[in-house]
Protein backbone atom coordinates (compact mmCIF):
# COMPACT_ATOMS: atom_id res chain seq x y z
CA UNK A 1 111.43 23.13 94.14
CA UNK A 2 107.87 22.84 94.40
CA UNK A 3 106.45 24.66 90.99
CA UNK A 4 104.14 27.26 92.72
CA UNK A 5 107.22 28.22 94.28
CA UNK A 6 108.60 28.36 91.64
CA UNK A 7 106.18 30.31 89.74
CA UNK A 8 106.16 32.78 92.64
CA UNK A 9 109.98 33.33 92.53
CA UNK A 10 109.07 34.04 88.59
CA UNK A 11 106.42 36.70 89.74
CA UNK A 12 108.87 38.62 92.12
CA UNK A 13 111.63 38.33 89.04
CA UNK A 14 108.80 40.19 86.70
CA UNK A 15 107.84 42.71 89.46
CA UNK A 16 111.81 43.61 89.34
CA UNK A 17 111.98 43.73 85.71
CA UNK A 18 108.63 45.84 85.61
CA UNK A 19 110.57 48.34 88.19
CA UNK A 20 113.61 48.20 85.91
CA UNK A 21 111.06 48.94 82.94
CA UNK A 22 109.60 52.06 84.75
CA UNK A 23 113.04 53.04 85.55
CA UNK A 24 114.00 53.82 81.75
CA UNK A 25 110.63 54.26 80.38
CA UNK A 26 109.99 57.50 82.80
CA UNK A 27 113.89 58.53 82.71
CA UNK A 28 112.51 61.46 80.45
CA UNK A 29 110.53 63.03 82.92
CA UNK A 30 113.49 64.09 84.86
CA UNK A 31 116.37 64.40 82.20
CA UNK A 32 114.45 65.56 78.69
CA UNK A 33 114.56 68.86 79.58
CA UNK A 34 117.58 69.54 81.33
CA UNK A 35 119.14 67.71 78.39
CA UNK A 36 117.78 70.10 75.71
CA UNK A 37 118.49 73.33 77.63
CA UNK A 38 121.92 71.51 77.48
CA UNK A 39 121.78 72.66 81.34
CA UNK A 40 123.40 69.58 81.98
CA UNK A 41 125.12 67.08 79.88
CA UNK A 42 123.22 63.43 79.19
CA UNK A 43 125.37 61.05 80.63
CA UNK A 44 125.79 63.05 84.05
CA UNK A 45 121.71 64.15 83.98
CA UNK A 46 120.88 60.44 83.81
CA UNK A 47 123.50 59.15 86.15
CA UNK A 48 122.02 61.78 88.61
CA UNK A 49 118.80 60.55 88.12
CA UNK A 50 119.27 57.29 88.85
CA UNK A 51 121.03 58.10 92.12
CA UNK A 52 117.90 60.16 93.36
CA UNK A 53 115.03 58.28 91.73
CA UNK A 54 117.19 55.55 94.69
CA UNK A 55 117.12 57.96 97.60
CA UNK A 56 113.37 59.46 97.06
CA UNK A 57 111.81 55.19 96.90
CA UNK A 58 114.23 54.85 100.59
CA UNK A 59 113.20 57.93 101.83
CA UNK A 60 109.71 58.68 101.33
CA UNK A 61 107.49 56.23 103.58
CA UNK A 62 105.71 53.47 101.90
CA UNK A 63 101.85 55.49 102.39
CA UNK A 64 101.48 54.75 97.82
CA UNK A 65 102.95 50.89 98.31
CA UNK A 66 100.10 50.29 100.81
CA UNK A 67 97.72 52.06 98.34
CA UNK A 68 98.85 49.60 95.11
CA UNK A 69 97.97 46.51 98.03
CA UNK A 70 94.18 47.46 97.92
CA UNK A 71 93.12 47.82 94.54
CA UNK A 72 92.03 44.07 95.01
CA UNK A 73 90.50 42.99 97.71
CA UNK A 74 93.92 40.97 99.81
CA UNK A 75 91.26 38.03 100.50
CA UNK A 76 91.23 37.47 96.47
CA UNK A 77 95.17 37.72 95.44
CA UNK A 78 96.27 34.70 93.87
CA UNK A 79 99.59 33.74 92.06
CA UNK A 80 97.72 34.02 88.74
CA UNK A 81 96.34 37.74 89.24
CA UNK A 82 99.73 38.49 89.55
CA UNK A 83 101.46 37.05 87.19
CA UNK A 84 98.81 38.60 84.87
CA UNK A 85 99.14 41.97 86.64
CA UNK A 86 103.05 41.84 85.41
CA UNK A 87 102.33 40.63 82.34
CA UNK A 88 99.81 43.20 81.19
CA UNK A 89 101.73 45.95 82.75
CA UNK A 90 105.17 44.91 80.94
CA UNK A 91 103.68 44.58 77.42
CA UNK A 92 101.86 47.39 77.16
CA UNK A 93 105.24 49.42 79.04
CA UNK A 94 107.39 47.86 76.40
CA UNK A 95 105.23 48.67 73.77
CA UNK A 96 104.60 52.70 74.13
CA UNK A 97 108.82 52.88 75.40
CA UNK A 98 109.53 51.76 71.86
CA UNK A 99 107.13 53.78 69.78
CA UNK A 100 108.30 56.86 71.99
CA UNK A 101 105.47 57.97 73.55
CA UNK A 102 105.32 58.99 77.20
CA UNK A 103 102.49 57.07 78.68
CA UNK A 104 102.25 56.04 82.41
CA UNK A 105 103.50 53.47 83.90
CA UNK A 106 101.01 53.87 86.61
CA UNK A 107 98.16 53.80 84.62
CA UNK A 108 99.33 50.21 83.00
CA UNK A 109 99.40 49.05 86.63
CA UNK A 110 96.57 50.53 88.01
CA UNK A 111 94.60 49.14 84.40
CA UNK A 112 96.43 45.69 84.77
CA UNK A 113 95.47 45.34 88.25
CA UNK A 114 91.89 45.76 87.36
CA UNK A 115 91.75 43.71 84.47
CA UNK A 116 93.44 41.10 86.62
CA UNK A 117 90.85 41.46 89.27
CA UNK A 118 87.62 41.47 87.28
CA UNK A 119 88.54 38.50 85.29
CA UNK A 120 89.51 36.33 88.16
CA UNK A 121 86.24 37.51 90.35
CA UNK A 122 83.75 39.46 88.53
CA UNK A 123 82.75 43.19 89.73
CA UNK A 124 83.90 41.71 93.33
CA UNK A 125 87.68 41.36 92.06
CA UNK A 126 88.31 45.32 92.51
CA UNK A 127 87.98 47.37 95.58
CA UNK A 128 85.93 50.42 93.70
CA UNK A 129 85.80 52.62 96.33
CA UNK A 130 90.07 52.53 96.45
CA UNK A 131 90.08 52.09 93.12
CA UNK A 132 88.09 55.61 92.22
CA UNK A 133 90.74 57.55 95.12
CA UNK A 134 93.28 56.22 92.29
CA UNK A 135 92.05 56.75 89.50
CA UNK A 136 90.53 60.48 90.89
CA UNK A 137 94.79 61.24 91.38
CA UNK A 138 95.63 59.79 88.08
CA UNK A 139 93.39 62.50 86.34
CA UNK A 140 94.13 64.94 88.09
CA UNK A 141 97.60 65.15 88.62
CA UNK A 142 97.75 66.04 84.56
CA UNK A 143 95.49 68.64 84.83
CA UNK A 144 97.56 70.35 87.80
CA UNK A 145 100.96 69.83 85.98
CA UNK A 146 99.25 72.06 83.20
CA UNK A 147 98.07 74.79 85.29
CA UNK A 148 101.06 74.31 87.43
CA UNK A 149 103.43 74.34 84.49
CA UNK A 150 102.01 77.45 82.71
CA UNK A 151 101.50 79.41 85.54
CA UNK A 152 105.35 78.81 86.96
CA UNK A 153 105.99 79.98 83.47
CA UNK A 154 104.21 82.70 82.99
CA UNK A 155 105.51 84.06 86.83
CA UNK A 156 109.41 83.75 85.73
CA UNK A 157 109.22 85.12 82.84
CA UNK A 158 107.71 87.99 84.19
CA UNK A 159 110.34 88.17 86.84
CA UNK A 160 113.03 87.71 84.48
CA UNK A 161 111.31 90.70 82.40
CA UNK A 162 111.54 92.85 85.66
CA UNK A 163 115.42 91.86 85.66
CA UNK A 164 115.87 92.57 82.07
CA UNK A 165 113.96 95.36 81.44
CA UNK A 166 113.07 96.48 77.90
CA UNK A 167 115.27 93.37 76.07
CA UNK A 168 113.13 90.43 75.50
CA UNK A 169 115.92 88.75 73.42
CA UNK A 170 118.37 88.78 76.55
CA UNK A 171 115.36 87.55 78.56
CA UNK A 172 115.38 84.88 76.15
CA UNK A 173 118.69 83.77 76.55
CA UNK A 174 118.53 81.87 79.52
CA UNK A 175 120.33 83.95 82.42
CA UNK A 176 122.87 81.81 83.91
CA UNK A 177 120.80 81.43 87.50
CA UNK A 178 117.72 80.01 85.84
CA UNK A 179 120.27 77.12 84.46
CA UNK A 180 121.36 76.01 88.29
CA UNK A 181 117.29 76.36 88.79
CA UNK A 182 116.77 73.82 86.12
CA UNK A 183 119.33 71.46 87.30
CA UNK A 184 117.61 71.78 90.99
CA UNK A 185 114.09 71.30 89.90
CA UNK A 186 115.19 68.22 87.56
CA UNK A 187 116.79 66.87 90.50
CA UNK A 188 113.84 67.00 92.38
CA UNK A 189 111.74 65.24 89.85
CA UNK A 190 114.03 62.26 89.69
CA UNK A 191 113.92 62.27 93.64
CA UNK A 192 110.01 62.14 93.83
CA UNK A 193 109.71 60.31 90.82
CA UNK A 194 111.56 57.28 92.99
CA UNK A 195 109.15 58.49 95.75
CA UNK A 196 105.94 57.36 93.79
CA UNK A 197 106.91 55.02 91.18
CA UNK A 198 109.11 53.23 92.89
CA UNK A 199 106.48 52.31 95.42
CA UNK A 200 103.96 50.89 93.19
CA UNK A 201 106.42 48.53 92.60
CA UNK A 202 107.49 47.85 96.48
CA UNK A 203 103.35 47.69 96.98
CA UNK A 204 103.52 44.81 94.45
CA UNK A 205 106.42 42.45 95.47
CA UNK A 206 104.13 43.32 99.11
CA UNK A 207 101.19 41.38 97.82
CA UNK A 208 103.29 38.91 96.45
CA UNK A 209 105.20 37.90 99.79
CA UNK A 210 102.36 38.46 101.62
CA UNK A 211 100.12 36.04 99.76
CA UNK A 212 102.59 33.51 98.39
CA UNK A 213 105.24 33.51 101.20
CA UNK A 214 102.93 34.06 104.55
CA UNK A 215 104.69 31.47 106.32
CA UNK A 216 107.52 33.70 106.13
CA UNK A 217 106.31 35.95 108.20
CA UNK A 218 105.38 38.70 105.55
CA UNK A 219 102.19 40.47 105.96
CA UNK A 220 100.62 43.05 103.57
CA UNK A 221 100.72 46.27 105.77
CA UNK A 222 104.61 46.00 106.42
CA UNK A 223 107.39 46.62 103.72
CA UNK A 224 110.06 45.19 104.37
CA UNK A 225 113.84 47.04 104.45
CA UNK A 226 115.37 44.96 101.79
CA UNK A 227 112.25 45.10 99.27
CA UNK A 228 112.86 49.57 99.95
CA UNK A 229 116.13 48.79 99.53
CA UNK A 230 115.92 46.17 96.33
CA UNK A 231 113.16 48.31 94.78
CA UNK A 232 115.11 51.04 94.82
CA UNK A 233 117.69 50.06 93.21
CA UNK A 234 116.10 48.23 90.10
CA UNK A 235 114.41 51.34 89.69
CA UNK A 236 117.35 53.48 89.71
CA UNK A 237 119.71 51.05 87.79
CA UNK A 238 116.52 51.28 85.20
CA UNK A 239 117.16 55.36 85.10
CA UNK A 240 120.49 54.99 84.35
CA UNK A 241 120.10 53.10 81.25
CA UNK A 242 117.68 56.21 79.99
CA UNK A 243 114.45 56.10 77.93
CA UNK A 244 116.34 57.79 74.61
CA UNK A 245 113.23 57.30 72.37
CA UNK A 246 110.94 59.00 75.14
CA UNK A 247 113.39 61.91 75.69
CA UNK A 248 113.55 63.09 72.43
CA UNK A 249 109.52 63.16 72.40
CA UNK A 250 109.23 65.06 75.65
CA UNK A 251 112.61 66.99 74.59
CA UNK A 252 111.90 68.30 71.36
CA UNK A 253 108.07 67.13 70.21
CA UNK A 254 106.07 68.73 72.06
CA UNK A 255 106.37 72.35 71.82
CA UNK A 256 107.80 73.58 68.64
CA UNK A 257 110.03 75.83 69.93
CA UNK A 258 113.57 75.14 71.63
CA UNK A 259 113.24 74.76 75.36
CA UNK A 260 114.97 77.27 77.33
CA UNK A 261 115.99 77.13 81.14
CA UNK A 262 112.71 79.16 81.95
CA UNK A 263 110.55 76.52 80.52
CA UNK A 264 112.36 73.64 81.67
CA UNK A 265 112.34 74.88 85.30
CA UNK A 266 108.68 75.65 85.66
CA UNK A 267 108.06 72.25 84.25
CA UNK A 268 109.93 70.63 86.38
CA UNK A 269 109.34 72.23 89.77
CA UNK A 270 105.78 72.21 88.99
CA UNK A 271 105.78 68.67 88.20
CA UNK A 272 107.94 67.64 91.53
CA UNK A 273 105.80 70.02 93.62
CA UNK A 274 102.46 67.71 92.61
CA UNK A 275 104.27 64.58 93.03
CA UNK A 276 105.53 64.88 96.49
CA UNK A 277 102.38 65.92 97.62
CA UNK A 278 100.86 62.78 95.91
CA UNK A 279 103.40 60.55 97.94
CA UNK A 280 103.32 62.24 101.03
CA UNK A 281 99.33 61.43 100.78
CA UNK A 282 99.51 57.75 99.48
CA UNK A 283 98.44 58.93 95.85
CA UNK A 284 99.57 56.59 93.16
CA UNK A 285 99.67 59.87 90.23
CA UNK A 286 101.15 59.66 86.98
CA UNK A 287 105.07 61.45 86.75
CA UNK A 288 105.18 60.91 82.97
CA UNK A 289 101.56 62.64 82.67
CA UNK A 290 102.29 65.58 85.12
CA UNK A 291 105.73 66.20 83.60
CA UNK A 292 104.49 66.01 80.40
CA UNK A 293 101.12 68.72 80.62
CA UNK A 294 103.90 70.72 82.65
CA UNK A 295 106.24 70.80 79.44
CA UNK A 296 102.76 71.83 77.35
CA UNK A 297 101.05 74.34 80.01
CA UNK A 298 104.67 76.05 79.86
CA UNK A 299 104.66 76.60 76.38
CA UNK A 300 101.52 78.85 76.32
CA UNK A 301 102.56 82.00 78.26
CA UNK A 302 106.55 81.55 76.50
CA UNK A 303 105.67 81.36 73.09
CA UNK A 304 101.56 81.15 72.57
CA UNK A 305 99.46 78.48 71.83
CA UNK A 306 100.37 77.73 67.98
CA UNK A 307 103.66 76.73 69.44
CA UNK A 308 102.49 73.44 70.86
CA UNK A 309 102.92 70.21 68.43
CA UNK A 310 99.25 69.21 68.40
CA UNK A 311 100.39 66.18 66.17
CA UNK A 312 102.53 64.79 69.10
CA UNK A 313 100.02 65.74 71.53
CA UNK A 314 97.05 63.98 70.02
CA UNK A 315 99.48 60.85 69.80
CA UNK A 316 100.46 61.05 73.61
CA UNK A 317 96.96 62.02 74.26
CA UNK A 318 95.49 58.78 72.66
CA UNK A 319 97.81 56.78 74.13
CA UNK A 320 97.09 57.73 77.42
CA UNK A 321 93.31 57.39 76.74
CA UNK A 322 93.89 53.54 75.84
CA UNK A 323 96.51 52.90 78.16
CA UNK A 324 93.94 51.70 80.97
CA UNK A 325 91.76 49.68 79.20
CA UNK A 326 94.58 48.24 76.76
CA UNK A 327 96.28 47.07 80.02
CA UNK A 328 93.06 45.92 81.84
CA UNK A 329 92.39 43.85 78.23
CA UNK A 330 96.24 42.43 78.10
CA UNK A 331 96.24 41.45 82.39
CA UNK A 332 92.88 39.64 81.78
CA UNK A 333 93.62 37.60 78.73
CA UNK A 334 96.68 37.18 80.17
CA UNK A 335 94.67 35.31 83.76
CA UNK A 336 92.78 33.28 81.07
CA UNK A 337 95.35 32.06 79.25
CA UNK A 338 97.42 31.53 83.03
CA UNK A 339 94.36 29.89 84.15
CA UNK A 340 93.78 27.46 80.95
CA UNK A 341 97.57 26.56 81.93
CA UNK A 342 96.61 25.06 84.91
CA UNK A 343 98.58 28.13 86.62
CA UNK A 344 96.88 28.50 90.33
């Protein structure tokens, strides 16, 4: 076998690991809470997980994997900006998954992909004008989970207040509806979660086909069945294993009081609410981010503000702050060092 071939077969092999990666890293944004309301047991919240994080990448159109093809300019993909992409993306993943904190797994693309980019060509490397659509989703998608999270709150408790009139301690302990709620709205998390995420991948092995294998026939506005299919299911297998250390930080770190079925709910509905939209519209957003402001922007209107763990937030804030340039820094060293290798 010829050894760009080679190499190229070792690209598509990282852009499945990466989708395995993404698959446990983000397994908290659909199972932490439904876990710690003990709404549903662990083994059976992942294993559910998995199975829908498979049906929403099948199901949902391909408009975010035809987003992720952009960011560079297709005329300037090479072998060695994406084997750098991967690279940067995977270390940076692997890094955050084993200190426990929930960072995205989007933003070490999207930060990879630019590094990539502007080492290999300069300020030409990146197409901005796509680039600041992506980056304009990836900030604000947190922001909405927040608002969308506290104010989902705030509206069932108040409802639940309405049903339970004059007893906030039976409010408070979790009516059995609101647990069948919870398991709905987690299930629709893991669903859109597949939606999004696990087209950034199928948007990746695109430009890899597309530029390595042309002859093949592969093109980079088409996605093909079997990479839906194949994407899908490295994702989901990655689910199943489930992101332990970043479930007990989205679980029990970040508000200081136990989550109950109210707050778990309005978290997660909020949270799949904003990411459908985002892959209905071709918006690569941030799950881990929106699922975890939700969990915060619930906790204000349940139990007040000296309830949140600012200690865990500053953490998960800071690592979210360095995420994209951390992972533009790792993908670019990573081209130099490819390119000093004689990698083309």
């Amino acid at each position: 076998m010829h050894a760009h071939s080679f190499l190229a077969l070792v690209a598509l092999a990282l852009a499945y690991t990466y989708d395995f990666v993404n698959g446990f890293h983000d397994t908290a944004n659909a199972c932490a809470t439904v876990i710690y309301t003990k709404a549903m047991r662990a083994p059976v919240a992942i294993a559910m997980s998995g199975i829908l994080n498979f049906a929403g990448c099948i199901l949902i159109g391909t408009a975010v994997a035809q987003v992720m093809t952009e960011v560079i300019p297709r005329e300037q993909i090479s072998l060695t900006i994406i084997l750098a992409v991967l690279t940067g993306s995977l270390a940076w993943n692997l890094y955050t998954w084993y200190h426990g904190l929930p960072v995205s797994s989007s933003h070490c693309l999207i930060g990879s992909l630019f590094g990539a980019g502007v080492a290999a060509h300069g300020l030409h490397g990146v197409t901005w004008t796509k680039l600041g659509e992506v980056l304009a989703a990836l900030a604000i998608s947190p922001v909405a989970g927040f608002l969308g999270g506290g104010a989902l709150a705030a509206l069932v408790d108040r409802a639940i207040a309405r049903l339970y009139p004059g007893s906030r301690e039976l409010r408070h302990s979790q009516p059995r509806f609101m647990r069948w709620l919870q398991v709905l709205s987690s299930a629709a998390v893991s669903f859109t979660h597949g939606s999004n995420d696990g087209q950034k991948t199928m948007g990746i092995i695109t430009l890899i086909l597309a530029s390595q294998f042309a002859g093949g026939g592969f093109t980079y506005d088409h996605v093909p069945l079997w990479v839906m299919v194949t994407a899908a299911a490295a994702i989901g297998i990655g689910t199943t294993i489930g992101g332990w250390r970043i479930i007990r930080t989205v679980g029990t770190k970040i508000s200081r009081e136990k989550l109950m079925y109210t707050h778990g709910f309005a978290a997660e509905a909020s949270t799949a609410a904003i990411i459908l939209a985002a892959s209905l519209t071709g918006a690569p957003i941030s799950s881990t981010h929106t699922l975890t402001s939700a969990v915060a922007g619930g906790t204000l209107p349940l139990h007040g503000r000296e309830k949140l763990n600012t200690k865990t937030l500053s953490l998960i804030f800071s690592a979210w702050i360095l995420t994209l340039p951390v992972a533009a820094l790792l993908s670019g060293a990573s081209y130099f060092l490819l390119s000093m290798a004689g990698v083309r």
